[in-house]
C-alpha atoms as a PDB file:
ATOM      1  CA  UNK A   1       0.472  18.177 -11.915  1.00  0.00           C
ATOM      2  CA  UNK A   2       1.751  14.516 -12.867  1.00  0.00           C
ATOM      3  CA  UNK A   3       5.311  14.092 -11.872  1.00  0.00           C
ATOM      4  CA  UNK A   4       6.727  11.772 -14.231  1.00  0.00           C
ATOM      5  CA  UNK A   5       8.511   8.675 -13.407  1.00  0.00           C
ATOM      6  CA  UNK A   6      11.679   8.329 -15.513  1.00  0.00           C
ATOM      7  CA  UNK A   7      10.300   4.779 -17.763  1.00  0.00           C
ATOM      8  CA  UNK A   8       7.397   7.840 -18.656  1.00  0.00           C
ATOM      9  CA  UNK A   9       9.374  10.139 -20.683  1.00  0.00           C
ATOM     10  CA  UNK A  10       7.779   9.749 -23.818  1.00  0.00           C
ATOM     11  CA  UNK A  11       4.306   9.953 -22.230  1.00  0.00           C
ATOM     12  CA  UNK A  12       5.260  13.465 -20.212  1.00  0.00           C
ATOM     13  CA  UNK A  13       6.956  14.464 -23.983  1.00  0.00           C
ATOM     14  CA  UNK A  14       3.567  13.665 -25.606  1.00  0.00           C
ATOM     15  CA  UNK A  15       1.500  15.691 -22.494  1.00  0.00           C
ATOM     16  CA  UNK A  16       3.691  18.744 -23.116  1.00  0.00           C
ATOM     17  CA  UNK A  17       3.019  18.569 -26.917  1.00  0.00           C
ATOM     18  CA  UNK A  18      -0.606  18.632 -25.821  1.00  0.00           C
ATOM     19  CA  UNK A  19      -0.338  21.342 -23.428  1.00  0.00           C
ATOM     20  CA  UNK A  20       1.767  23.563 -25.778  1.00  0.00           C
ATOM     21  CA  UNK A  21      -0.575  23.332 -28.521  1.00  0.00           C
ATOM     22  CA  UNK A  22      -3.722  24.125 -26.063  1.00  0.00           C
ATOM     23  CA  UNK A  23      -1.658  27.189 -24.838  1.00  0.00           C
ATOM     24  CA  UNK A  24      -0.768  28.529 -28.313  1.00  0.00           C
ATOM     25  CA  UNK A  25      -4.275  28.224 -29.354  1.00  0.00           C
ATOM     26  CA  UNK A  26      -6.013  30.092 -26.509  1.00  0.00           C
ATOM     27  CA  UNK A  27      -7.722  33.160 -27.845  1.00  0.00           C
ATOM     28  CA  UNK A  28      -7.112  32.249 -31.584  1.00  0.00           C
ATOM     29  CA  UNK A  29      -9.576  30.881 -34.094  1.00  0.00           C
ATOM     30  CA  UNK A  30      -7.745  28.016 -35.190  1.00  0.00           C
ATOM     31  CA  UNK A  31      -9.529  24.798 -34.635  1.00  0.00           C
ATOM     32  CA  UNK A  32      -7.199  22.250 -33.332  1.00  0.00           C
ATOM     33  CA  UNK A  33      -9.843  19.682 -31.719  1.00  0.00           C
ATOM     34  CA  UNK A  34      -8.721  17.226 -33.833  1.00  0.00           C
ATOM     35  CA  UNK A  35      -5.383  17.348 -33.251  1.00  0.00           C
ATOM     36  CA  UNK A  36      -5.620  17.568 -29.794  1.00  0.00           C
ATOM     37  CA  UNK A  37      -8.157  14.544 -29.825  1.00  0.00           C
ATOM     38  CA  UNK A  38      -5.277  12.462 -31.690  1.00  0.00           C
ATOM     39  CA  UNK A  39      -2.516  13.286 -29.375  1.00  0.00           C
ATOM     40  CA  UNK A  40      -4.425  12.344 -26.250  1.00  0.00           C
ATOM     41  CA  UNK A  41      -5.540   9.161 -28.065  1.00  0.00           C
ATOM     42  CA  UNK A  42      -1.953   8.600 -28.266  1.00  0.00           C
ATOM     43  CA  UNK A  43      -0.932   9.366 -24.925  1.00  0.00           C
ATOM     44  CA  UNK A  44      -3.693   7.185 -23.823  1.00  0.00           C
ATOM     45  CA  UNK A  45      -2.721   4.182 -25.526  1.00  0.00           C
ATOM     46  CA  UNK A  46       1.031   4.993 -24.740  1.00  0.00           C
ATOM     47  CA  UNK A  47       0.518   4.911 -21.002  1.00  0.00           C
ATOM     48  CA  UNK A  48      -2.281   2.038 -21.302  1.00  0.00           C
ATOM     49  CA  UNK A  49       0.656  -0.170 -23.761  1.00  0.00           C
ATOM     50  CA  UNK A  50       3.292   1.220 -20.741  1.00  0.00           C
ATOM     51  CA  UNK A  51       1.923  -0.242 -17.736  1.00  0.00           C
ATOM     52  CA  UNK A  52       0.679  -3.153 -19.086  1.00  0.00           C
ATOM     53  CA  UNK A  53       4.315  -4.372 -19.609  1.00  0.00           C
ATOM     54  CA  UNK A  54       6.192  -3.049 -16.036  1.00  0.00           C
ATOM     55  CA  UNK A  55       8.773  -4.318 -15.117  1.00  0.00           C
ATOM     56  CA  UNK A  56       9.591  -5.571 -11.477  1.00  0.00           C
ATOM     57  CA  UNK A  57      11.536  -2.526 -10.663  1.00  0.00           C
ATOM     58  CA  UNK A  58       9.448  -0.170 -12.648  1.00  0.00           C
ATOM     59  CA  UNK A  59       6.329  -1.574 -10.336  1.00  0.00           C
ATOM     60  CA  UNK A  60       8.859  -1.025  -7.717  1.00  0.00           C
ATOM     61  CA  UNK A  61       9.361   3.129  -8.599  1.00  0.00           C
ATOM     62  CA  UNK A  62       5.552   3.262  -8.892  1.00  0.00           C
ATOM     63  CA  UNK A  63       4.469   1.658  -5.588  1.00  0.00           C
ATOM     64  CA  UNK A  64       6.940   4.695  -4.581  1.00  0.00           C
ATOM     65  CA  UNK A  65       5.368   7.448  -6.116  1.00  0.00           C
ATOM     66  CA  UNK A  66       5.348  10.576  -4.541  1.00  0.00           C
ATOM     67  CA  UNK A  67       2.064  11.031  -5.420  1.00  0.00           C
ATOM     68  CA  UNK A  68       0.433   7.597  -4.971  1.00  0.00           C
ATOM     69  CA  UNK A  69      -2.220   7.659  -2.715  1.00  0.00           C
ATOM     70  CA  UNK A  70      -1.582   6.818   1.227  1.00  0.00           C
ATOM     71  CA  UNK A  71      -3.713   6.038   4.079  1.00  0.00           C
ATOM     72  CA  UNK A  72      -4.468   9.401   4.879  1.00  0.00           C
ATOM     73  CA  UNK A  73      -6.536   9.549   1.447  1.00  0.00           C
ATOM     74  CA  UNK A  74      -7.946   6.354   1.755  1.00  0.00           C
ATOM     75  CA  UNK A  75      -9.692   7.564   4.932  1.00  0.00           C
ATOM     76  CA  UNK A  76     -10.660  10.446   2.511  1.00  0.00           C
ATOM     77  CA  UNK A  77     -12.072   8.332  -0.218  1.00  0.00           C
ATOM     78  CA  UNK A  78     -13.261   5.591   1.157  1.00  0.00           C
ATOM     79  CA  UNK A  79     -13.739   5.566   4.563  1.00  0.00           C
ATOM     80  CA  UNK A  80     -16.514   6.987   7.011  1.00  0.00           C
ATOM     81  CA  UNK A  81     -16.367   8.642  10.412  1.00  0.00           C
ATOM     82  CA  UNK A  82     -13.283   7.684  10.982  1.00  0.00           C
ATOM     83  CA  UNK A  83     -12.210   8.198  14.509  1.00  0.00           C
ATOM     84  CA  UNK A  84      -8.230   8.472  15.565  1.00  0.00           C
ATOM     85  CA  UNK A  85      -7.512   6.542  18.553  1.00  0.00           C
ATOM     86  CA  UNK A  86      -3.853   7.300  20.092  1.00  0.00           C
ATOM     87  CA  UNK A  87      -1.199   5.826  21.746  1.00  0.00           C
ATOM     88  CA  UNK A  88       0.599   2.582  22.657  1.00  0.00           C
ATOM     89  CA  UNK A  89      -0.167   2.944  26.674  1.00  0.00           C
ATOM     90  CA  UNK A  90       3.465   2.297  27.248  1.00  0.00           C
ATOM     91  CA  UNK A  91       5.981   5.625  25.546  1.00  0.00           C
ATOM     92  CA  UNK A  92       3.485   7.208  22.980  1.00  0.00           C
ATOM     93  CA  UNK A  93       1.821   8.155  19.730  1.00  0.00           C
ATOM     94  CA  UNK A  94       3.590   7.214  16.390  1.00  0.00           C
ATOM     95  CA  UNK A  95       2.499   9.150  13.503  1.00  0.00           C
ATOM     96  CA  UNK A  96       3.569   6.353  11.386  1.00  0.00           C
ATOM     97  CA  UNK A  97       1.182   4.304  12.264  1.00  0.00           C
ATOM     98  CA  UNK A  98      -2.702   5.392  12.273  1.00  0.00           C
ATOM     99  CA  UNK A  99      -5.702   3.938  13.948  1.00  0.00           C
ATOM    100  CA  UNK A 100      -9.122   3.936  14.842  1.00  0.00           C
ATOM    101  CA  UNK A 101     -13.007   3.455  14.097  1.00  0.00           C
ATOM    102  CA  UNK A 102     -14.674   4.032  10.816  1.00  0.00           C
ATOM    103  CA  UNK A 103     -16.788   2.588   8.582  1.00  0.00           C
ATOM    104  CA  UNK A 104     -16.584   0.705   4.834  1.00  0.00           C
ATOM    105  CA  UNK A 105     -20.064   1.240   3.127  1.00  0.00           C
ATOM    106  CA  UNK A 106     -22.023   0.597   6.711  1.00  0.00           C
ATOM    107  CA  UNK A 107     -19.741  -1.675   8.114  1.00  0.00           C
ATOM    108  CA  UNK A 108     -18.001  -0.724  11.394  1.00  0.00           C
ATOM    109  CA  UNK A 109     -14.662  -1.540  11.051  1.00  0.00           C
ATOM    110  CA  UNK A 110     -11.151  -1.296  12.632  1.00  0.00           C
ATOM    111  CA  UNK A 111      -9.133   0.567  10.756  1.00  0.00           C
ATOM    112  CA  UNK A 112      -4.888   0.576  10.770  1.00  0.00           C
ATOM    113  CA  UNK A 113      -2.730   1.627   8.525  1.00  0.00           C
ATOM    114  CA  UNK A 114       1.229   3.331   7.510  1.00  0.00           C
ATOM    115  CA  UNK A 115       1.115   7.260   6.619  1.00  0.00           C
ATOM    116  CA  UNK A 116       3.964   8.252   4.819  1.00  0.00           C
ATOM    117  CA  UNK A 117       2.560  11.663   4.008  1.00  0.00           C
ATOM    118  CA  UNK A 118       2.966  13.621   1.026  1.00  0.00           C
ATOM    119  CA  UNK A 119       5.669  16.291   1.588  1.00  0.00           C
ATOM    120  CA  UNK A 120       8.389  17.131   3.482  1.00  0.00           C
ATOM    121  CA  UNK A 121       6.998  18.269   7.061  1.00  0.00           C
ATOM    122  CA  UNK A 122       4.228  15.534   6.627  1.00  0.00           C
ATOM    123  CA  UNK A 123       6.836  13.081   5.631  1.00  0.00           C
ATOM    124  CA  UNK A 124       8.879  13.541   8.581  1.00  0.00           C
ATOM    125  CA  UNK A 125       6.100  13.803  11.023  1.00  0.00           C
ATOM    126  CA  UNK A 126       5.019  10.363   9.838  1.00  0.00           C
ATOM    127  CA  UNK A 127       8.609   9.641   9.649  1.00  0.00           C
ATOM    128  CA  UNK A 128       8.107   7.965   6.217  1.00  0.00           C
ATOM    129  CA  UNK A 129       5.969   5.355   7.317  1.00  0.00           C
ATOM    130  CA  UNK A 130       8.505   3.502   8.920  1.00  0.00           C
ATOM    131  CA  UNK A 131       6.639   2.499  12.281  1.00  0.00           C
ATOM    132  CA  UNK A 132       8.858   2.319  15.473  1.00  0.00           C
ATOM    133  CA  UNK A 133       7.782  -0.072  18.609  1.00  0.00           C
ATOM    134  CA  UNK A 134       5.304   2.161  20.148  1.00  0.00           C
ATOM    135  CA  UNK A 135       3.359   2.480  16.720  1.00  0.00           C
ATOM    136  CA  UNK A 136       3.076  -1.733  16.284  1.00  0.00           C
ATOM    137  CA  UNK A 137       2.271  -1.468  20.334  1.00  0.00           C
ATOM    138  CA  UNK A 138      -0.528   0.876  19.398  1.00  0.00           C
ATOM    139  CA  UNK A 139      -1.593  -1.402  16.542  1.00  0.00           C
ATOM    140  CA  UNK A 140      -1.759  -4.500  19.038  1.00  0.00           C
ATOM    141  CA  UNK A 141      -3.540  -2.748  21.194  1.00  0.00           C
ATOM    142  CA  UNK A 142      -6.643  -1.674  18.732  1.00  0.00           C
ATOM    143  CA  UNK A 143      -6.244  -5.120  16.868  1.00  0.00           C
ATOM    144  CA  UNK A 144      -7.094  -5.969  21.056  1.00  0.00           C
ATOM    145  CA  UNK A 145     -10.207  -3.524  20.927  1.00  0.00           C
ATOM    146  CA  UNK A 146     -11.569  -4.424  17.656  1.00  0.00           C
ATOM    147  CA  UNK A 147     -11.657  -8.200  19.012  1.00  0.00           C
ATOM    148  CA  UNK A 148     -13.652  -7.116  22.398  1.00  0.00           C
ATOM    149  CA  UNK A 149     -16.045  -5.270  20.214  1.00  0.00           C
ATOM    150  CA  UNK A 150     -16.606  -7.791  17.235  1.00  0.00           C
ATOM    151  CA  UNK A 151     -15.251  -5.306  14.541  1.00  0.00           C
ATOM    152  CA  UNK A 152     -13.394  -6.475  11.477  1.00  0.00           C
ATOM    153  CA  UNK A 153      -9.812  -5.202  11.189  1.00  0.00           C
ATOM    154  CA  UNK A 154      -8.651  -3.636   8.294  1.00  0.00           C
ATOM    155  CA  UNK A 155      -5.271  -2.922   7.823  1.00  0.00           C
ATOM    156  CA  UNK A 156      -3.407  -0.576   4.736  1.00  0.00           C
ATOM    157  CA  UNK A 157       0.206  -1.601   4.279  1.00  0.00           C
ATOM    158  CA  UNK A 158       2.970   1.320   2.773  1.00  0.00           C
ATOM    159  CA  UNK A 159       6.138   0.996   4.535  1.00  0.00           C
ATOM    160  CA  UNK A 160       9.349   0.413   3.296  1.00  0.00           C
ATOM    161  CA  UNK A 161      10.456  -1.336   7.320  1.00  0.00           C
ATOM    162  CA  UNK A 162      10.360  -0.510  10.073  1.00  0.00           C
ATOM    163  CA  UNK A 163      11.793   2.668  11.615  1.00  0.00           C
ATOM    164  CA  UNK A 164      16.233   0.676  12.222  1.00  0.00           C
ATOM    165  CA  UNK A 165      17.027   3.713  14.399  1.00  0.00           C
ATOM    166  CA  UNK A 166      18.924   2.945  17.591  1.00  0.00           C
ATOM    167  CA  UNK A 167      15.767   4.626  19.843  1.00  0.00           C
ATOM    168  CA  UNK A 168      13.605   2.213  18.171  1.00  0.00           C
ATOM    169  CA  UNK A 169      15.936  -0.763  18.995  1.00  0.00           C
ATOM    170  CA  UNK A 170      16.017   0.388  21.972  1.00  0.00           C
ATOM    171  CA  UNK A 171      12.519   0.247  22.640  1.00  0.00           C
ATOM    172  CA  UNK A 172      12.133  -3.283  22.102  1.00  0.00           C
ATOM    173  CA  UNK A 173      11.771  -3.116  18.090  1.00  0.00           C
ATOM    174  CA  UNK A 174      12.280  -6.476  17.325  1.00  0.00           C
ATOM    175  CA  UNK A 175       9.774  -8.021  20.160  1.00  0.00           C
ATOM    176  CA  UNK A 176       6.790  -5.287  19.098  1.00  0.00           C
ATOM    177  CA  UNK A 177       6.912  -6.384  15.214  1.00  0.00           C
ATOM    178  CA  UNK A 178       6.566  -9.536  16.018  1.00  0.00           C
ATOM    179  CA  UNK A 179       3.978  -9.484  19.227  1.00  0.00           C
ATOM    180  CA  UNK A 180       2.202  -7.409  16.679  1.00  0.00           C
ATOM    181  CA  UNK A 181       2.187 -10.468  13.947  1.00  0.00           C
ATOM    182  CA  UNK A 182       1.133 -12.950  16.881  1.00  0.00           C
ATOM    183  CA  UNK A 183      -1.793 -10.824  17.482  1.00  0.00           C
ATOM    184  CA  UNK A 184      -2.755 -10.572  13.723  1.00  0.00           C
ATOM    185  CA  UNK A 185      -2.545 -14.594  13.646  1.00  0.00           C
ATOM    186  CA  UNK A 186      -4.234 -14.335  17.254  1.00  0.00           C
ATOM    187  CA  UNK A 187      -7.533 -11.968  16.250  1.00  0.00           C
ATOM    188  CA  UNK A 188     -11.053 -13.561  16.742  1.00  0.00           C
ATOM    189  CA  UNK A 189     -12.528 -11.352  14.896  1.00  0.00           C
ATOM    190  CA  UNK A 190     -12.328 -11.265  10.419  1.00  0.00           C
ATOM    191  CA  UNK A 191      -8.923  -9.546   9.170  1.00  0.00           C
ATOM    192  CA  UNK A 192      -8.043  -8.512   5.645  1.00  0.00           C
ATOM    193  CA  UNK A 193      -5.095  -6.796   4.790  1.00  0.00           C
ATOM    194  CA  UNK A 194      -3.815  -4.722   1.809  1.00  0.00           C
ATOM    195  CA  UNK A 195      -0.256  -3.885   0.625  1.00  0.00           C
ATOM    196  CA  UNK A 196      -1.548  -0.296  -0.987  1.00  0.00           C
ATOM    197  CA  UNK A 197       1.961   1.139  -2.008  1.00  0.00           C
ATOM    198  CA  UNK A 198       5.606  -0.925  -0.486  1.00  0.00           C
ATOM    199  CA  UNK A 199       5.103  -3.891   1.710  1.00  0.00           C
ATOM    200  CA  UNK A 200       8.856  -4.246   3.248  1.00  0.00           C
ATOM    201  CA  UNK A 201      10.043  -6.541   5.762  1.00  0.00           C
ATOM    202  CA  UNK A 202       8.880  -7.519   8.987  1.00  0.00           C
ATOM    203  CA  UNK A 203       7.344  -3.895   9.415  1.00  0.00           C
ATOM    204  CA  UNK A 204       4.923  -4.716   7.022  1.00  0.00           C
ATOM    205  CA  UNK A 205       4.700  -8.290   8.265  1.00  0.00           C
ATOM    206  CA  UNK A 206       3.328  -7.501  11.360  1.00  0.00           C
ATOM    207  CA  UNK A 207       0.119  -5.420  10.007  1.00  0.00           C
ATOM    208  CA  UNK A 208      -0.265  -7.996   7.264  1.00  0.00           C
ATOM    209  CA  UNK A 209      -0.714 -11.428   8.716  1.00  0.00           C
ATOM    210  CA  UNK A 210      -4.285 -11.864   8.204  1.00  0.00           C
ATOM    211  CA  UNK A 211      -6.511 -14.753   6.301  1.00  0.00           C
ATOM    212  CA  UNK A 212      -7.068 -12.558   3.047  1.00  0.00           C
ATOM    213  CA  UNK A 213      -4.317 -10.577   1.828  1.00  0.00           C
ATOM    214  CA  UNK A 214      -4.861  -8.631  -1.075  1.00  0.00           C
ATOM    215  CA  UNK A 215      -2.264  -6.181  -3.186  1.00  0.00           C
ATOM    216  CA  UNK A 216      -3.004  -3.339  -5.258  1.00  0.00           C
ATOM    217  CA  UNK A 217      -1.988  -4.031  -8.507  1.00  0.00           C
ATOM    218  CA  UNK A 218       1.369  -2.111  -9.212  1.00  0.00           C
ATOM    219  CA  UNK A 219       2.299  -2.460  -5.257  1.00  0.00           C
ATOM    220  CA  UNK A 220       4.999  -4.662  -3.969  1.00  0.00           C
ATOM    221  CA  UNK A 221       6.023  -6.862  -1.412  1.00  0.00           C
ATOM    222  CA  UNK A 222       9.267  -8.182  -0.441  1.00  0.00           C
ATOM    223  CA  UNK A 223      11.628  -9.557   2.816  1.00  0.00           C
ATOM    224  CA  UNK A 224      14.023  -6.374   1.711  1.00  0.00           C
ATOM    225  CA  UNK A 225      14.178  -3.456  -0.574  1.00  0.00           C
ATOM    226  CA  UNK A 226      15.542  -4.293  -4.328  1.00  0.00           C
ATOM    227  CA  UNK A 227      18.893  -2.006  -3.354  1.00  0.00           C
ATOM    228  CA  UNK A 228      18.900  -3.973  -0.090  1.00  0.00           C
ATOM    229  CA  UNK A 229      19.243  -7.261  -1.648  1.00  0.00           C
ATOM    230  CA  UNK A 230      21.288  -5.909  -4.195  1.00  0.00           C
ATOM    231  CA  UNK A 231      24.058  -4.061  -1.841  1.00  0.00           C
ATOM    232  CA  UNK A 232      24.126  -7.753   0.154  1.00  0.00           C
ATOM    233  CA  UNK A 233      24.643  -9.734  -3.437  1.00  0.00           C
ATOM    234  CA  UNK A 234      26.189  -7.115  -5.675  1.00  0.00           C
ATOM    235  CA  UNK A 235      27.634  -4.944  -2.912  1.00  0.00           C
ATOM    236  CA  UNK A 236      26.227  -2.403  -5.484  1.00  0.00           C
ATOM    237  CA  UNK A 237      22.403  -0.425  -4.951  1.00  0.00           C
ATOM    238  CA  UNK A 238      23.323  -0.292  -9.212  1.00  0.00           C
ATOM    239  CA  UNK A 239      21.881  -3.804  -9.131  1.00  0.00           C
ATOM    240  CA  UNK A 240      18.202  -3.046  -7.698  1.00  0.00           C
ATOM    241  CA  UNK A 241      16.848  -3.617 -10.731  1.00  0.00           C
ATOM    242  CA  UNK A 242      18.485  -7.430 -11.395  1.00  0.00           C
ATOM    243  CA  UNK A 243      17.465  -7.973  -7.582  1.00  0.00           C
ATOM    244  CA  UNK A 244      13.922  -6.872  -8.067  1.00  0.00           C
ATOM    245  CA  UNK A 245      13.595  -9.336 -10.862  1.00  0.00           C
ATOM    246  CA  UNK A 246      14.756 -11.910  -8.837  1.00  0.00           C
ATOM    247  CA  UNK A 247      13.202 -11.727  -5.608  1.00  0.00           C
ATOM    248  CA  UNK A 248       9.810 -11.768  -7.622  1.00  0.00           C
ATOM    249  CA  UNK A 249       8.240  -8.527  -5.579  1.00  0.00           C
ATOM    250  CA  UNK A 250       5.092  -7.691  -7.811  1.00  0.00           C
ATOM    251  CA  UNK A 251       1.509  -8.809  -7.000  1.00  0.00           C
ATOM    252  CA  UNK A 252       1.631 -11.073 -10.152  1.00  0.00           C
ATOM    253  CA  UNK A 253       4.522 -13.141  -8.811  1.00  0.00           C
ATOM    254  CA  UNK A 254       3.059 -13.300  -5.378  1.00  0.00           C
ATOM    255  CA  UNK A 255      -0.365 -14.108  -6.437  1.00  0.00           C
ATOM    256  CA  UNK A 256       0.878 -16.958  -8.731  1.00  0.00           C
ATOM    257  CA  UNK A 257       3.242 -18.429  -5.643  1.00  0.00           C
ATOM    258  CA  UNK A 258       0.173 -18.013  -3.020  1.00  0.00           C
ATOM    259  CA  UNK A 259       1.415 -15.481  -0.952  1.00  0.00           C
ATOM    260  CA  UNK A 260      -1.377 -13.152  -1.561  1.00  0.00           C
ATOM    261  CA  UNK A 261      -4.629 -13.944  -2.324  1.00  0.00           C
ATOM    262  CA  UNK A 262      -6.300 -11.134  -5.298  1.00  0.00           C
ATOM    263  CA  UNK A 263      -4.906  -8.457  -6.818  1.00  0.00           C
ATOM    264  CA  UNK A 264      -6.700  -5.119  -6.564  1.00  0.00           C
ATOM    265  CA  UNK A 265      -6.780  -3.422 -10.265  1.00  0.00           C
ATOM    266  CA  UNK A 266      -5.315   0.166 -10.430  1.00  0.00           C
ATOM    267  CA  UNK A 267      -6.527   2.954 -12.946  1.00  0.00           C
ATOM    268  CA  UNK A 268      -4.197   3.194 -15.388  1.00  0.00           C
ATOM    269  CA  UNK A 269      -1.316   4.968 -15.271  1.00  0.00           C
ATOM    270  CA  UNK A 270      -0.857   3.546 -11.899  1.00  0.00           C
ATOM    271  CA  UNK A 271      -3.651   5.050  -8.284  1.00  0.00           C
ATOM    272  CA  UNK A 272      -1.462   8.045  -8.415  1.00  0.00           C
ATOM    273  CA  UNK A 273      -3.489   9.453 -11.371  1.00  0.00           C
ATOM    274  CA  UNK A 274      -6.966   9.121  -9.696  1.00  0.00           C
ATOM    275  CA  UNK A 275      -6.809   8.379  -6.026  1.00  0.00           C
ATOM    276  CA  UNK A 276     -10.411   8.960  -5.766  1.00  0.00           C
ATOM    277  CA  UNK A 277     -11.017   5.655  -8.256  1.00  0.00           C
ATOM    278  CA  UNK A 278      -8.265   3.478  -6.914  1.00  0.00           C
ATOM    279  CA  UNK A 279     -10.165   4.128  -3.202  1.00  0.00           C
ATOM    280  CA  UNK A 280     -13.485   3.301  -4.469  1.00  0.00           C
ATOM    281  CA  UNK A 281     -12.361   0.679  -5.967  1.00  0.00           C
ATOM    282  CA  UNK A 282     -10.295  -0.899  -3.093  1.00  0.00           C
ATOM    283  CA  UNK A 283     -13.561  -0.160  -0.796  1.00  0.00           C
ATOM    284  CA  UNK A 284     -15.471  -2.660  -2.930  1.00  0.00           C
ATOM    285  CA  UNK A 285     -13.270  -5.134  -3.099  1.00  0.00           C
ATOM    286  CA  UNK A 286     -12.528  -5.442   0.977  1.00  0.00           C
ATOM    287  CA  UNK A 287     -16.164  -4.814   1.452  1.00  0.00           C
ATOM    288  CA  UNK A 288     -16.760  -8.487  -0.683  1.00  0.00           C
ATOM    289  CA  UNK A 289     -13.824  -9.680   1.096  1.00  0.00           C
ATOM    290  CA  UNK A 290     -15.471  -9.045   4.614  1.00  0.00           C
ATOM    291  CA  UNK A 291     -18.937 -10.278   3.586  1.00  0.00           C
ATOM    292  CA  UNK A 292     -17.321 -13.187   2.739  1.00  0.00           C
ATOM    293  CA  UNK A 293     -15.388 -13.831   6.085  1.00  0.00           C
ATOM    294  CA  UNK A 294     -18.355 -11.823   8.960  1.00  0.00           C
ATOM    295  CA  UNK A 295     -19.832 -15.560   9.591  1.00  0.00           C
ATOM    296  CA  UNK A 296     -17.391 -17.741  10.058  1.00  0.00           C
ATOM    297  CA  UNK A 297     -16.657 -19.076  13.480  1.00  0.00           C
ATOM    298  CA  UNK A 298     -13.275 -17.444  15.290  1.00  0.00           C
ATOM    299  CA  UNK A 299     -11.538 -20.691  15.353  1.00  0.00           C
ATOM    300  CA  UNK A 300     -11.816 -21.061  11.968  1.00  0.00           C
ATOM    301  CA  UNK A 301     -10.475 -17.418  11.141  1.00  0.00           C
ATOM    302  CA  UNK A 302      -7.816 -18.554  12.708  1.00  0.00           C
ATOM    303  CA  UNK A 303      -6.998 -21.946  11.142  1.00  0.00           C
ATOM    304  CA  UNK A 304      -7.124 -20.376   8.054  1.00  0.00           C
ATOM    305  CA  UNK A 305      -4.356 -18.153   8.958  1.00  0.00           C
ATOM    306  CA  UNK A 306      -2.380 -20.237  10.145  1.00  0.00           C
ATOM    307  CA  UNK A 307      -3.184 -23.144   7.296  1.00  0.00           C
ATOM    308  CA  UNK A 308      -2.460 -20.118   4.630  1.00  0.00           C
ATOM    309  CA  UNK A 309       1.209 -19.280   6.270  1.00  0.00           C
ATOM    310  CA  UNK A 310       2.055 -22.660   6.780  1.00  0.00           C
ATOM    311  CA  UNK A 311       1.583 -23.368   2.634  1.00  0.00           C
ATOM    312  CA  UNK A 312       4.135 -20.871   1.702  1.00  0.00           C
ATOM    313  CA  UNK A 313       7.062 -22.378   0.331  1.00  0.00           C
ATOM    314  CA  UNK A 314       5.958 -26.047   0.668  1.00  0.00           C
END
C-alpha cells in the first residue's frame, strides 16, 4: 500500500477513484475497462509530469520515504551470498552500520552500508541509520579486509548523521568519522559509493569518500539537514524548504557542481514504488562502474581521489 507523500495528493485522490470504481464493480456486469484504463493513464502521466518537476525539498521528503528501499533490500535485490561480518574489535556491533562479503553479478565485493529499517522495532534496532563510533570502526576495519583480499568496496549511503548522542561522543565520535574517511581516501583496492536515500554530514562523509560517487536520482546530499540549516539561519525548521533550495542538495545540483559523478535513474514515482527495479538497476550501473576502475594501478585509485576532492569548490 503506497503511502502518499503530501506534494501527491492529487495522485492518491486519482488511485482511490480507481480503486472505488474496481470495488463497486466486482461481481456486476458493467464493463468499466475503459474507464479504468483512462484513469490510470491519468494517474500515470500525473505522477510521471510530478516528479519530473521536484522540488529540492520535495526530493528531500522522498529520499525520506518510509518506504524507499534501504540496504537491507538492496542485499535482497541485488546482491549475492552476502555474508555479515560483525564488530568493531574495540566496544561492539552497530546495527546501523552493515557489512560483509557478497557478490554484484560474479564479482566478489565488499559490501557496507546504513540500515535504517522499515518500522518501528527495526528502526530503533538500527537506530535510524545514524552510525555511532563503533559502527565507522567496524567499517574501517572491513574497508582494511577488503584491501588484504583485493575486493572492491562498495558502500550504500542513507543516513541522516551520525548517531550526536553523548555515548557516542564519548566513544571517540568525532576521531572514528573521520579515521573512517582517511581510510576511504587510503583503500588500494577500487571504491564506489552511492548516496541511495539521505547523504548527511560527516556520517555519510566517511562511507562516501571514494573515486566514483554516484546518487540515486531523487536522493540527497548535504553538510546538514534542510531544518538544520534553516533553525541556524531562520532560527525557524518552517524554513527547510527555502534552505533546501539554497544549499543545492539534489543529485542534479551536485552533479552539475562535480561533487558526484552520475546520477542513478529511479522508476518513477520515486525506488519506493518498485524496489526490485531501482536494485537492478543500481546493480548495473556499479557493476560498469567497477569494470571500469578493477585495472587500474592502486596509486592511481588513489590520486584520483584525492585529485576529485581537491576540485571541489575551486
Amino acid at each position: 500500500m503506497n503511502a502518499y507523500l503530501e506534494f501527491e495528493k492529487p495522485v492518491a485522490q486519482l488511485d482511490e477513484r480507481i480503486a472505488e470504481l474496481r470495488s463497486a464493480a466486482e461481481g456486476d456486469d458493467v464493463d468499466i475497462a475503459s474507464e479504468l484504463a483512462r484513469l490510470e493513464t491519468k494517474s500515470k502521466d500525473l505522477l510521471a509530469s510530478t516528479y519530473a518537476s521536484l522540488t529540492p525539498w520535495q526530493k528531500t521528503q522522498v529520499a525520506r520515504h518510509p518506504n524507499r528501499p534501504h540496504l537491507r533490500d538492496y542485499i535482497e535485490h541485488a546482491f549475492e551470498d552476502f555474508t555479515p561480518l560483525g564488530g568493531d574489535r574495540y566496544y561492539g556491533d552497530d546495527q546501523a552500520i552493515i557489512g560483509g562479503f557478497a557478490r554484484l553479478n560474479g564479482r566478489r565485493v565488499m559490501l557496507i552500508g546504513h540500515e535504517k529499517g522499515h518500522d518501528t522495532e527495526s528502526r530503533i534496532k538500527h537506530n535510524f541509520g545514524m552510525g555511532k563510533p563503533e559502527g565507522y570502526r567496524k567499517a574501517i576495519r572491513l574497508m582494511e579486509l577488503a584491501s588484504r583480499f583485493g575486493l572492491p568496496v562498495v558502500t550504500l549511503v542513507d543516513t541522516s548523521g551520525a548517531f550526536p548522542g553523548v555515548e557516542a561522543e564519548e566513544r571517540g565520535q568525532a576521531e572514528a568519522i573521520a579515521r573512517s574517511t582517511e581510510a576511504c581516501l587510503a583503500l588500494r583496492v577500487p571504491m564506489v559509493a552511492v548516496i541511495v536515500g539521505e547523504g548527511g554530514s560527516g556520517g555519510a562523509v566517511a562511507l562516501a569518500s571514494a573515486e566514483r560517487v554516484l546518487m540515486l536520482e531523487h536522493a540527497v546530499y548535504s553538510v546538514i539537514s534542510p531544518e538544520g540549516c534553516a533553525s541556524i539561519l531562520w532560527r525557524t525548521a518552517d524554513k527547510a524548504p527555502d534552505a533546501a533550495e539554497a544549499m543545492k542538495v539534489t543529485a542534479q545540483h551536485l552533479k552539475r557542481l562535480g561533487v558526484i559523478d552520475r546520477i542513478v535513474k529511479e522508476p518513477v514515482g520515486g525506488a519506493h514504488r518498485d524496489p526490485a527495479a531501482t536494485a537492478a538497476n543500481l546493480a548495473k550501473v556499479i557493476s560498469q562502474e567497477l569494470d571500469a576502475l578493477v585495472d587500474l594501478p592502486s596509486d592511481t585509485l588513489i590520486r584520483t581521489r584525492e585529485e576529485r576532492f581537491l576540485r571541489m569548490g575551486g
